[in-house]
Structure formats: C-alpha cells, structure tokens
C-alpha atoms as a PDB file:
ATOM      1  CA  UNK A   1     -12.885 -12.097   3.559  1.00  0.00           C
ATOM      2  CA  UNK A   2     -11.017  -8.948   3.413  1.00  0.00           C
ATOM      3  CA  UNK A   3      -9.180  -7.300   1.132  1.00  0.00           C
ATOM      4  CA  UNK A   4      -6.512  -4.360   2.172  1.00  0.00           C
ATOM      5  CA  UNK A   5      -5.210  -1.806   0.303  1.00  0.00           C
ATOM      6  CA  UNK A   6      -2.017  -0.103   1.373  1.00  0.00           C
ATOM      7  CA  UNK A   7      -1.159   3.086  -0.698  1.00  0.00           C
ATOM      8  CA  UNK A   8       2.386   3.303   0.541  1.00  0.00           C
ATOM      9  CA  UNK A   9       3.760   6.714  -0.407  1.00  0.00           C
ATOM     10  CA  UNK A  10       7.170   6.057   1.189  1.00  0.00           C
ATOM     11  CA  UNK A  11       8.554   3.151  -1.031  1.00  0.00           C
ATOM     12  CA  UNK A  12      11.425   2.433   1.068  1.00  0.00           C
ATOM     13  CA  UNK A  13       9.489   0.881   3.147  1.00  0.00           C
ATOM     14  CA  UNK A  14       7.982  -1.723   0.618  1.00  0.00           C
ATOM     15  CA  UNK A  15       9.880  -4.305   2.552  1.00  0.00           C
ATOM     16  CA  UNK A  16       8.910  -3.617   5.971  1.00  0.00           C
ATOM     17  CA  UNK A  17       5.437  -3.881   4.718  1.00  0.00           C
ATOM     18  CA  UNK A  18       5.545  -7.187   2.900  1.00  0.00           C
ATOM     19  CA  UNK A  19       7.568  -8.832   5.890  1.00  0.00           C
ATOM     20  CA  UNK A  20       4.361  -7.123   7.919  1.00  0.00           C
ATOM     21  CA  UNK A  21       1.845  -9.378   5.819  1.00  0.00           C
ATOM     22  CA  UNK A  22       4.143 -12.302   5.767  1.00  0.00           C
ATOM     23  CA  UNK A  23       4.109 -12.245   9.483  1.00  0.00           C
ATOM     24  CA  UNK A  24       0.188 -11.629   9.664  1.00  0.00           C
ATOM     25  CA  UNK A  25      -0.036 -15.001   7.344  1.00  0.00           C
ATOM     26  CA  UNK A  26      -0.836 -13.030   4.031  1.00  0.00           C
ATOM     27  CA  UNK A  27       0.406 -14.028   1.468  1.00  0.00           C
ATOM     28  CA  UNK A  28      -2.466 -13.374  -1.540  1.00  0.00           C
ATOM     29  CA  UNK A  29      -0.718  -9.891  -2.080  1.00  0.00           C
ATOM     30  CA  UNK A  30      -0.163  -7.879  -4.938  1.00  0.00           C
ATOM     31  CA  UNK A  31       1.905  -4.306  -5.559  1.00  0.00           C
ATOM     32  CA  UNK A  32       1.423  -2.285  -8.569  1.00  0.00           C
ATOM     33  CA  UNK A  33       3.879   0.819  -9.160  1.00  0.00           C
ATOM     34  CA  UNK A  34       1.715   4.378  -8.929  1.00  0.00           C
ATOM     35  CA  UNK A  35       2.351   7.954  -9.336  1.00  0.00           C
ATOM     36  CA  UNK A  36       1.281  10.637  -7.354  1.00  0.00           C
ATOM     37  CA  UNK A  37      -1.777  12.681  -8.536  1.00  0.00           C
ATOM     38  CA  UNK A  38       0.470  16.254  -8.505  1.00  0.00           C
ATOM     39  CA  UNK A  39       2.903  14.672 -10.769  1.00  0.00           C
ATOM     40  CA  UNK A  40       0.298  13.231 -13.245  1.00  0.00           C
ATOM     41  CA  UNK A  41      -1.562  16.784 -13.044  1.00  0.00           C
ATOM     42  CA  UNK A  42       1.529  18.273 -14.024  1.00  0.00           C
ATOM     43  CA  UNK A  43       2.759  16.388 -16.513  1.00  0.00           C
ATOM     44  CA  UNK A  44       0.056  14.363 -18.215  1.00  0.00           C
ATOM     45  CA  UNK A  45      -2.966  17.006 -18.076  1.00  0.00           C
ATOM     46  CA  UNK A  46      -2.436  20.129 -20.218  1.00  0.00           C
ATOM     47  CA  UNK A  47      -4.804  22.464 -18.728  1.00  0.00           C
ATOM     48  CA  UNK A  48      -2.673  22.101 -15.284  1.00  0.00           C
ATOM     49  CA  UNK A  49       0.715  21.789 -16.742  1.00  0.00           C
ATOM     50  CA  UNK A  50       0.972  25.437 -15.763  1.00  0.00           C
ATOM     51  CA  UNK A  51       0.025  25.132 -12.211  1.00  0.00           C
ATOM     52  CA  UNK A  52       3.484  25.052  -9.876  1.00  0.00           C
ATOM     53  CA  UNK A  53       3.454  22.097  -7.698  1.00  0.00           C
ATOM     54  CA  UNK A  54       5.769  21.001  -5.135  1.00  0.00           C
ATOM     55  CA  UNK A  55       7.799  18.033  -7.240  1.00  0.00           C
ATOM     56  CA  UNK A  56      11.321  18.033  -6.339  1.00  0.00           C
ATOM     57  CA  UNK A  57      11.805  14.365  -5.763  1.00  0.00           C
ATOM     58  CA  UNK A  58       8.397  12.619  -5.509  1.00  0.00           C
ATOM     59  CA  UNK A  59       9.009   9.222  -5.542  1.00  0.00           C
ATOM     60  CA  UNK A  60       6.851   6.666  -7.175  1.00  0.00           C
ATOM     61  CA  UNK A  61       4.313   5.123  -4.752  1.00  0.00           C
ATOM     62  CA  UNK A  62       3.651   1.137  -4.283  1.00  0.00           C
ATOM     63  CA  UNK A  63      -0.346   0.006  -4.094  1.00  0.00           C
ATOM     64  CA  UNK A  64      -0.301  -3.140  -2.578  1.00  0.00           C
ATOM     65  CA  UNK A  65      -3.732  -4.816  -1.937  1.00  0.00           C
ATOM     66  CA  UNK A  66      -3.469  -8.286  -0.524  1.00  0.00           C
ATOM     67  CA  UNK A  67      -6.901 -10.522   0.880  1.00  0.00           C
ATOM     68  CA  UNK A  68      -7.013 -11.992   4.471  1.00  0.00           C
ATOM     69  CA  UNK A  69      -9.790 -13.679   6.154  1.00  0.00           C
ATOM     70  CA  UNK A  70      -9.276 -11.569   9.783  1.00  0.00           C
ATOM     71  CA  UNK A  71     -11.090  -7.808  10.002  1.00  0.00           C
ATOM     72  CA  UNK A  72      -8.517  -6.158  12.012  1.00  0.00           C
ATOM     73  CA  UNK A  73      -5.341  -7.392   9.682  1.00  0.00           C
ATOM     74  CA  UNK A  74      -4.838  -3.264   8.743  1.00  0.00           C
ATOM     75  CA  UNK A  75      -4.881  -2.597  12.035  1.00  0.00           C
ATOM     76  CA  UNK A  76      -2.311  -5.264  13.072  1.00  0.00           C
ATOM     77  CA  UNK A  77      -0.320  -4.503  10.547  1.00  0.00           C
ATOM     78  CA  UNK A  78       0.088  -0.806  11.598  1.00  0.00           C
ATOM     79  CA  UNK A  79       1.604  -2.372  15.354  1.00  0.00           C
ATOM     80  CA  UNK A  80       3.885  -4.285  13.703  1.00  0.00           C
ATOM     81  CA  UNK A  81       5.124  -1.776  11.482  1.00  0.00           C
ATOM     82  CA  UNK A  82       5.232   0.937  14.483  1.00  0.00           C
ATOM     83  CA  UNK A  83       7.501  -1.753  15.882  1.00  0.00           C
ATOM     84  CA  UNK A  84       9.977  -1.065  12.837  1.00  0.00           C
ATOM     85  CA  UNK A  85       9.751   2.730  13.524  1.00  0.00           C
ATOM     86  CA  UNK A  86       7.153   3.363  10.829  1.00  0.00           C
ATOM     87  CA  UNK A  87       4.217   5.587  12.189  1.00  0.00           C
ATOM     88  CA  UNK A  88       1.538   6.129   9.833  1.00  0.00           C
ATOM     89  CA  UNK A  89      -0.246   8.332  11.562  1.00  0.00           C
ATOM     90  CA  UNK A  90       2.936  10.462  10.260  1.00  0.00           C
ATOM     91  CA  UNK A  91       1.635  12.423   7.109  1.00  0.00           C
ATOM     92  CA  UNK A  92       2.258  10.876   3.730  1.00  0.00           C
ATOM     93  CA  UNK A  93       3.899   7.618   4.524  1.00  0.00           C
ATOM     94  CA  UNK A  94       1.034   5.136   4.146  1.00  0.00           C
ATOM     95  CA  UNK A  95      -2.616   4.556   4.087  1.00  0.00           C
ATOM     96  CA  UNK A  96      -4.299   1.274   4.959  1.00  0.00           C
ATOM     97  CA  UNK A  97      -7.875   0.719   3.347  1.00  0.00           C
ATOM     98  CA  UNK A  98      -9.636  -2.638   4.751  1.00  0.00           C
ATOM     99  CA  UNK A  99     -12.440  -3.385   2.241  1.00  0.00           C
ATOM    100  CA  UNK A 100     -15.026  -6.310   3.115  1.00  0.00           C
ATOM    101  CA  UNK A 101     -15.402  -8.434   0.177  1.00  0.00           C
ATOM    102  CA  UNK A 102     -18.920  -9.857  -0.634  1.00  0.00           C
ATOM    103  CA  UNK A 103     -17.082 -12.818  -2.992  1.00  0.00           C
ATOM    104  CA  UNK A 104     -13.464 -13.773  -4.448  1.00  0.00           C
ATOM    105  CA  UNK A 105     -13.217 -16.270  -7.102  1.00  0.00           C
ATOM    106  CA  UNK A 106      -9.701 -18.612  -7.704  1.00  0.00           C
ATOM    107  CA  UNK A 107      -7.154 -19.895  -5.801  1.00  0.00           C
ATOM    108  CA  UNK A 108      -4.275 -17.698  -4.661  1.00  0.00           C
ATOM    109  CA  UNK A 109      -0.830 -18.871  -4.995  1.00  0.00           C
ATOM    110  CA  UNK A 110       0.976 -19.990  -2.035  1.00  0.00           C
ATOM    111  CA  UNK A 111       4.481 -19.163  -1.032  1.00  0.00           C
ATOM    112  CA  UNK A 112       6.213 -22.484  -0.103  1.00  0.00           C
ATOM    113  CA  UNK A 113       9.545 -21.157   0.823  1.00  0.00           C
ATOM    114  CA  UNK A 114       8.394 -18.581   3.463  1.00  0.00           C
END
C-alpha cells in the first residue's frame, strides 16, 4: 500500500487531478487547503515580516494525499495529466510524493456514484 501526496501549487488544476485518481481507481483521497511557506514567513513570523518576498497573487495551494495499492500510481498519474496539458516537470505546478506505507488501519469510504 501506497500513499501519494500531491502538493499542487497551481489550484486550478484541482480538478484535473482528482478526475486523474478517479481514473487510476483512487478513490481514498483527501485535500487539505495550504499556504505557501513565503507567505506564512511574511506574514505569520515577525522576525521575517521585514524580508521582501515575491507575493503578488500567490494562490493558496491544495495537499491532496490519497492511498492506492499500485507503486507507480504517481507516475501514472503524471501521463494522464500531461494528456490534459499539465507538465509537472514545469516549475511550481505540482509535486507528487509516493510514500510506501508499512500499515493503514479502517475502511475508506467508497464513492458509489463514480
């Protein structure tokens, strides 16, 4: 068992990805809003509040980590969305982490109308 992490810095493409894991046969998935660390540095940590970082318009970012049973599910993932026009080997649009997990515990819930 696997589980992937996908630190998509581009959230417009949130639903590329998720129709991405749908199609792979994921569905144990999970996003979580984030923030960039430059904007947190900025604006939550006093001793850099002074620094000048690039922030004009830095979107949120979407973490979505999602379990599969197949190894190369990260890398599949990246064809299909290449398919879409979404390259990640382009700088800050996504990263895909593939994790191997040594136990999970529960039952996920399934998606019946998919």
């Amino acid at each position: 068992m696997y589980l992937l992490v996908i630190i998509l810095r581009k959230a417009e493409h949130l639903d590329d990805v998720l129709a991405g894991l749908v199609e792979l046969g994921i569905q144990d998935a999970v996003t979580v809003d984030a923030e960039p660390l430059k904007k947190s540095l900025a604006y939550k940590v006093p001793i850099f509040a002074g620094l000048k970082f690039d922030l004009r318009e830095e979107p949120h970012s979407k973490i979505i980590m999602a379990v599969s049973e197949d190894q190369e599910a990260g890398k599949q993932l990246t064809v299909i969305l290449k398919e879409v026009g979404i390259d990640l080997k382009e700088p800050g649009v996504a990263r895909i982490l593939t994790l191997k997990l040594e136990s999970t515990f529960g039952e996920p819930e399934i998606l019946d109308d998919i």
